[in-house]
C-alpha atoms as a PDB file:
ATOM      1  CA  UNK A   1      15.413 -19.680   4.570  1.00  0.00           C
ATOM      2  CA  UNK A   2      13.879 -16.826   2.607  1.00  0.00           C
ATOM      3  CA  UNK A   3      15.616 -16.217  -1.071  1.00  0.00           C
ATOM      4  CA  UNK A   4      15.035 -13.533  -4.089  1.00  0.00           C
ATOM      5  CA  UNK A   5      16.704 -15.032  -6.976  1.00  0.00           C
ATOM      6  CA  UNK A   6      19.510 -16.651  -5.583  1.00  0.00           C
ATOM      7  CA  UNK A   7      20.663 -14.283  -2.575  1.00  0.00           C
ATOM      8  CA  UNK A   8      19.758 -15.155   1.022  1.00  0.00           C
ATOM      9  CA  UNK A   9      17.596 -13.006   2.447  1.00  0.00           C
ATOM     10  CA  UNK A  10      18.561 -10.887   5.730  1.00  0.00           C
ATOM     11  CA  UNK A  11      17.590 -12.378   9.211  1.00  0.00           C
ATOM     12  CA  UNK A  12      17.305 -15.961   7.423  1.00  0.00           C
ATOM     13  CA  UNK A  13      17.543 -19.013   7.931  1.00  0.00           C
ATOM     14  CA  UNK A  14      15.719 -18.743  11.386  1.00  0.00           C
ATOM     15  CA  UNK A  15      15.626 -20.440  14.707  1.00  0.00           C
ATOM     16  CA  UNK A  16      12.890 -23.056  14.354  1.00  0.00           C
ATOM     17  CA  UNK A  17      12.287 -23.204  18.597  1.00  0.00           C
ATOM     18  CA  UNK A  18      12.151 -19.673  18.791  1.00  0.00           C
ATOM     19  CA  UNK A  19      10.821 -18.509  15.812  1.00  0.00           C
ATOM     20  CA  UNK A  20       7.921 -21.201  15.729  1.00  0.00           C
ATOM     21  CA  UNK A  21       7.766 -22.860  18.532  1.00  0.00           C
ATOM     22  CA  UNK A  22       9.036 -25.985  17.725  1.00  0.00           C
ATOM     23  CA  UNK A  23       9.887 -28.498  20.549  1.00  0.00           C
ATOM     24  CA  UNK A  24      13.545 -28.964  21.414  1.00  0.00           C
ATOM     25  CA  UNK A  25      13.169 -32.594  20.052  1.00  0.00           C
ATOM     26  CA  UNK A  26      12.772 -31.322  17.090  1.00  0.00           C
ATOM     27  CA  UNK A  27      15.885 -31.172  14.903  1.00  0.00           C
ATOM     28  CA  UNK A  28      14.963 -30.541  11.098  1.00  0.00           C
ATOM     29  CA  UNK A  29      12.295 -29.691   8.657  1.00  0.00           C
ATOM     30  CA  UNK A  30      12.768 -31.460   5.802  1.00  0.00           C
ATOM     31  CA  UNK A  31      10.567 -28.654   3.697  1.00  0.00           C
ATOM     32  CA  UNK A  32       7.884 -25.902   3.825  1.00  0.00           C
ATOM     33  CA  UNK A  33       6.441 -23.848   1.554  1.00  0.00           C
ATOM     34  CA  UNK A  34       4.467 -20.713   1.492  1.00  0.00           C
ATOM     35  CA  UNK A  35       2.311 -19.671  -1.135  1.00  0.00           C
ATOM     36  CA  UNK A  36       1.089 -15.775  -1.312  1.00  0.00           C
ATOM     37  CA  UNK A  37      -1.774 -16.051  -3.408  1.00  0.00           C
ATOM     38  CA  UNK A  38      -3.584 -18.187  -0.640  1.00  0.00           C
ATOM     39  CA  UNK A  39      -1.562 -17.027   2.029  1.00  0.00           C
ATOM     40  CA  UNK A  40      -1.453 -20.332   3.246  1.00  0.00           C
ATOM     41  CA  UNK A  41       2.034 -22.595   4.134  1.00  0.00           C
END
């Protein structure tokens, strides 16, 4: 998911096998977070 304020960004939430490369067997991700000052997730 990507949000501004509370509205859903366009093109979110995305397809965590094909948009990251996640194995089939996996079926959630409990959290992630990005941070842009570091650029780092």
């Amino acid at each position: 998911w990507a949000v501004k304020g509370q509205d859903v960004l366009y093109g979110y939430p995305k397809d965590i096998h094909r948009s990251f490369g996640f194995p089939s067997t996996v079926k959630n991700i409990d959290a992630a977070v990005s941070e842009e000052d570091t650029g780092k997730t």
